[in-house]
C-alpha atoms as a PDB file:
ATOM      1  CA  UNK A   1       3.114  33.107 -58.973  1.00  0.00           C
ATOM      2  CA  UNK A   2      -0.131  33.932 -60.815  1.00  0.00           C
ATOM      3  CA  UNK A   3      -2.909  36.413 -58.997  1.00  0.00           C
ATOM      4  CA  UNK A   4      -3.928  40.066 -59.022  1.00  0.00           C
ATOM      5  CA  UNK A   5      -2.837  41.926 -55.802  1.00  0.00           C
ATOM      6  CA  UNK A   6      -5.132  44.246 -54.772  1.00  0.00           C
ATOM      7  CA  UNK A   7      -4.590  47.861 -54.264  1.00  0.00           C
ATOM      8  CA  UNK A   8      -6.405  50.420 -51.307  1.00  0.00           C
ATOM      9  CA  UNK A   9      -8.661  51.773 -53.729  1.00  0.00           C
ATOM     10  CA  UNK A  10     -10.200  48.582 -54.997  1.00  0.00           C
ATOM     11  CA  UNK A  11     -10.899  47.181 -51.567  1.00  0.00           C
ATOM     12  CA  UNK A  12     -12.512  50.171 -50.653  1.00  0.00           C
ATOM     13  CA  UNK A  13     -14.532  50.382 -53.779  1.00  0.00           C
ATOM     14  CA  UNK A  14     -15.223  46.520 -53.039  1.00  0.00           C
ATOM     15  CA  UNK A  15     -16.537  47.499 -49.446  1.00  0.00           C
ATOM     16  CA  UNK A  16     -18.357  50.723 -51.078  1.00  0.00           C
ATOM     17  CA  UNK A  17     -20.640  47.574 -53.171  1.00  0.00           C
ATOM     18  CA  UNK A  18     -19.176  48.268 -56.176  1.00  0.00           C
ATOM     19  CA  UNK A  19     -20.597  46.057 -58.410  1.00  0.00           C
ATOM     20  CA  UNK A  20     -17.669  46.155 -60.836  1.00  0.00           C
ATOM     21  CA  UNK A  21     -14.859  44.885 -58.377  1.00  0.00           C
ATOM     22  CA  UNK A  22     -17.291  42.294 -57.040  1.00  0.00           C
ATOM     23  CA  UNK A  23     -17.484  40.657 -60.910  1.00  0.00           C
ATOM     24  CA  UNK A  24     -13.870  40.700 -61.605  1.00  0.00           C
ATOM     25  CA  UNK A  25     -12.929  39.417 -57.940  1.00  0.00           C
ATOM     26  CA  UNK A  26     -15.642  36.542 -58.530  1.00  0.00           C
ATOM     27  CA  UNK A  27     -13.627  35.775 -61.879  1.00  0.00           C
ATOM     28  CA  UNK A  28     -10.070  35.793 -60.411  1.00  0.00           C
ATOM     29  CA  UNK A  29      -8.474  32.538 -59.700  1.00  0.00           C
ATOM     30  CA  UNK A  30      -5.771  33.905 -57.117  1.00  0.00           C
ATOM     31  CA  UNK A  31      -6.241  36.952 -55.072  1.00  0.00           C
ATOM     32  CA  UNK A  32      -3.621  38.310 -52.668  1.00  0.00           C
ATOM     33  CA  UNK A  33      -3.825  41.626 -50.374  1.00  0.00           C
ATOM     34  CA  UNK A  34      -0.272  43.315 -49.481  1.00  0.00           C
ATOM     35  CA  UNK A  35       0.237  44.003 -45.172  1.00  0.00           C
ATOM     36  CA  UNK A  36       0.857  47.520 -46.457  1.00  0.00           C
ATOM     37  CA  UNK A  37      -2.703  47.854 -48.001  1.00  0.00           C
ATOM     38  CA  UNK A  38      -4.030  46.664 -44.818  1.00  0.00           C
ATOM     39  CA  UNK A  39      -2.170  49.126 -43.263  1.00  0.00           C
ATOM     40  CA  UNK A  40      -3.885  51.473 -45.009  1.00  0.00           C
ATOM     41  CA  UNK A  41      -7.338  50.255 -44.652  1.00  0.00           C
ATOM     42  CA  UNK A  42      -6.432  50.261 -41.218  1.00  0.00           C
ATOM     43  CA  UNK A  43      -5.608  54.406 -40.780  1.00  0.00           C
ATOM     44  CA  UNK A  44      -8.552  54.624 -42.005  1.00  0.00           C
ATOM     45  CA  UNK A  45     -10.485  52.583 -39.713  1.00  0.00           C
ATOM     46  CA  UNK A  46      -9.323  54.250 -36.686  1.00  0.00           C
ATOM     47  CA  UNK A  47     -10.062  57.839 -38.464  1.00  0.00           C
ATOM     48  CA  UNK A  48     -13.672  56.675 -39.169  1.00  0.00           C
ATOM     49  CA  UNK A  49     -16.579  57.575 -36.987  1.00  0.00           C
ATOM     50  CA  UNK A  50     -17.437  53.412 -37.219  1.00  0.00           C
ATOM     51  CA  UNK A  51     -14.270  52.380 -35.540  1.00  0.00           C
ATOM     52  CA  UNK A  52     -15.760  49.224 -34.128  1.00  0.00           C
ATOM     53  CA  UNK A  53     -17.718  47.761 -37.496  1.00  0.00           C
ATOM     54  CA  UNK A  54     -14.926  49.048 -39.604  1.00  0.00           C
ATOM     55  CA  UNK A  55     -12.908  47.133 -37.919  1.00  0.00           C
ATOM     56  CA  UNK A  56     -14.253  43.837 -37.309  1.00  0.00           C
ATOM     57  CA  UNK A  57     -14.917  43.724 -41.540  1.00  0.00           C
ATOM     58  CA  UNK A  58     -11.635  44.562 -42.032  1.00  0.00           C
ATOM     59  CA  UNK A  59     -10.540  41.831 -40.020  1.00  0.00           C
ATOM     60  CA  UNK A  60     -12.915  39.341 -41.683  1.00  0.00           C
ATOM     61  CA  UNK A  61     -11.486  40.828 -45.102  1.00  0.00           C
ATOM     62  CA  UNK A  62      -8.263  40.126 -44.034  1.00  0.00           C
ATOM     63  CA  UNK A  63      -8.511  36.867 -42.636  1.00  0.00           C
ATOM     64  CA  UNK A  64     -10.420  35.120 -45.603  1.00  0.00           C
ATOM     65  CA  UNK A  65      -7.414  36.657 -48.204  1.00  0.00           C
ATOM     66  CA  UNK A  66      -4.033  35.499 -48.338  1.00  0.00           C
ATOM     67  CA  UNK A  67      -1.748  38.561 -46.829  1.00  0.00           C
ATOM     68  CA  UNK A  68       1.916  39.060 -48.724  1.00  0.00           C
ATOM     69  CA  UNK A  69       4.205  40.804 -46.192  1.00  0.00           C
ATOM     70  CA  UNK A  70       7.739  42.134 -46.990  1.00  0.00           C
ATOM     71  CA  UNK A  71      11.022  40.034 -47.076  1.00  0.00           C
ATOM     72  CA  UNK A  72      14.638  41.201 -47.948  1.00  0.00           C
ATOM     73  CA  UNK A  73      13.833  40.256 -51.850  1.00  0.00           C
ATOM     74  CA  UNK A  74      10.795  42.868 -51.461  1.00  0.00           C
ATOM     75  CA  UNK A  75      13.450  45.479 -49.743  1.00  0.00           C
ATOM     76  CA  UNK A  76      15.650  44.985 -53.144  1.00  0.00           C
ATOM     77  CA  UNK A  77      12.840  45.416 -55.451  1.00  0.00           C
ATOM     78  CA  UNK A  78      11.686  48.225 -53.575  1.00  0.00           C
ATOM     79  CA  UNK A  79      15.173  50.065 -53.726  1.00  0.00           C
ATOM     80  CA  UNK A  80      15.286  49.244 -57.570  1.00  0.00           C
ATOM     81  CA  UNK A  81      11.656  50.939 -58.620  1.00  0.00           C
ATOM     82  CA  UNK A  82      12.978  53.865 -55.747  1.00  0.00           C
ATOM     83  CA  UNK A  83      15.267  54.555 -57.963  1.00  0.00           C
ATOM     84  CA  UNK A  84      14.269  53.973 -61.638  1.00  0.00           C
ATOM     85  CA  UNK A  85      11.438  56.208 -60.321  1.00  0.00           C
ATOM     86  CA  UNK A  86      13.994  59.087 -58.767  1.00  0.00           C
ATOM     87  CA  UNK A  87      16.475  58.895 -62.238  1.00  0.00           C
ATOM     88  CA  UNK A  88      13.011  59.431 -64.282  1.00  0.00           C
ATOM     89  CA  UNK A  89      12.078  62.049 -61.685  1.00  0.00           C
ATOM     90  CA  UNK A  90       8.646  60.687 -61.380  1.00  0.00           C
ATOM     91  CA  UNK A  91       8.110  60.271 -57.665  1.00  0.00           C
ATOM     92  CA  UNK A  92       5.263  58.249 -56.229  1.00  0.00           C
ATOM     93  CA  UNK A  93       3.943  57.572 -52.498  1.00  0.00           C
ATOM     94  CA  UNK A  94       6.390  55.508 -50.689  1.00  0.00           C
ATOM     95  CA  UNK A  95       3.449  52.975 -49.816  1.00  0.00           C
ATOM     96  CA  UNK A  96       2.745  52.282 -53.228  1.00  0.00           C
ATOM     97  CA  UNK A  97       6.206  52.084 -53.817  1.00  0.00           C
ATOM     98  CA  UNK A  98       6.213  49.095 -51.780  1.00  0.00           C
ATOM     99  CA  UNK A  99       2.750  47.856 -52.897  1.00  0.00           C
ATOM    100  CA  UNK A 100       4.646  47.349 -56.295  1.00  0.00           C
ATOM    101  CA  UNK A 101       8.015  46.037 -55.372  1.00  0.00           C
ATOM    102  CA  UNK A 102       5.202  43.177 -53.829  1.00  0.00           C
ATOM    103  CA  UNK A 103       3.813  42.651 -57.386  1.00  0.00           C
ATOM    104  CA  UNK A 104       7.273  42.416 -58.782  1.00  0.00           C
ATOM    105  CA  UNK A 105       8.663  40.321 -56.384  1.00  0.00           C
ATOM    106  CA  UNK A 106       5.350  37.663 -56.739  1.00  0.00           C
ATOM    107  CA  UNK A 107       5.432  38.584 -60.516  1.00  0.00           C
ATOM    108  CA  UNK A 108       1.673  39.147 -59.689  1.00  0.00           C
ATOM    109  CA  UNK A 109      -0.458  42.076 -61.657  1.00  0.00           C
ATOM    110  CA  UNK A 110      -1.327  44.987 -59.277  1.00  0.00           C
ATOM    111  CA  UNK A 111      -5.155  46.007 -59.376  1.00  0.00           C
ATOM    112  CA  UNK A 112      -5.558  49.643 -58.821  1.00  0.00           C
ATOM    113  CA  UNK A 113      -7.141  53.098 -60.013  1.00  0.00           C
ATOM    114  CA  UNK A 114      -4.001  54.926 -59.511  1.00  0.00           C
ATOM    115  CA  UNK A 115      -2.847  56.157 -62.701  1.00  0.00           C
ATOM    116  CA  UNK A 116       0.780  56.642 -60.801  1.00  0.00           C
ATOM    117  CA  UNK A 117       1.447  53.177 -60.842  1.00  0.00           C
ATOM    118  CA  UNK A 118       1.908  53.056 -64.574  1.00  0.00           C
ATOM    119  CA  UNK A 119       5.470  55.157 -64.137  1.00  0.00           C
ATOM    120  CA  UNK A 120       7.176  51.948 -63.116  1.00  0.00           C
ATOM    121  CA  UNK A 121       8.590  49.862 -65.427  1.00  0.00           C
ATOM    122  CA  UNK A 122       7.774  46.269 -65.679  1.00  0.00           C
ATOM    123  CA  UNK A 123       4.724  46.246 -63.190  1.00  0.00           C
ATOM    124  CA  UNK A 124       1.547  44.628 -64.928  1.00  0.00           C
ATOM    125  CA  UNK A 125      -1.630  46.602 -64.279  1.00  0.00           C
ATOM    126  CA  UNK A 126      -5.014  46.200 -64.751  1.00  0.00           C
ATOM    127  CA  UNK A 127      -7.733  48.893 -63.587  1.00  0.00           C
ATOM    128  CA  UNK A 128     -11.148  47.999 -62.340  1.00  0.00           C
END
């Protein structure tokens, strides 16, 4: 498969108006969202003191995207970066753990500002 996958932090720069996101999403042919980032985006919907807009954009967001959820294959590529990533003794945060065994499994490159990402091996990256 070809596509960026989108991390957290770039759809909530997107909904923050920044301009940057906007142009590269505008220029990429295939755009996919992980169930984990929505997740995410979700926490912090029901933390925010706009519960009800937050929510209905998020929904709108997620609807017009195409969502990748996990399977077994995303389990196994999950357990492999787990571990690469425990042997180097470079942890990360179990959700972007499996935010990247997504990209892997899709052979997709992960969109992010997280500089923690770049500690597994393999994973194309591209920062906005």
């Amino acid at each position: 498969m070809n596509g960026k996958l989108l991390d957290t932090n770039i759809i909530i720069a997107l909904f923050a108006g920044d301009t940057s996101v906007k142009e590269q999403l505008a220029e990429a042919e295939h755009v996919f969202v992980p169930a984990i980032v929505l997740g995410e985006l979700y926490f912090g919907v029901y933390r925010s003191a706009q519960t009800d807009a937050n929510y209905a954009r998020l929904n709108d967001f997620a609807s017009s995207n195409v969502v990748l959820v996990c399977s077994i294959t995303t389990a196994r590529c999950y357990g492999k970066i787990k571990n690469a990533l425990l042997k180097k003794g470079r942890p990360i945060p179990e959700n972007d753990i499996w935010i990247a065994a997504i990209a892997k499994q899709y052979e997709l490159t992960l969109v992010t500002r997280d500089s923690h990402f770049d500690e597994i091996d393999d994973l194309e990256i591209e920062r906005w």
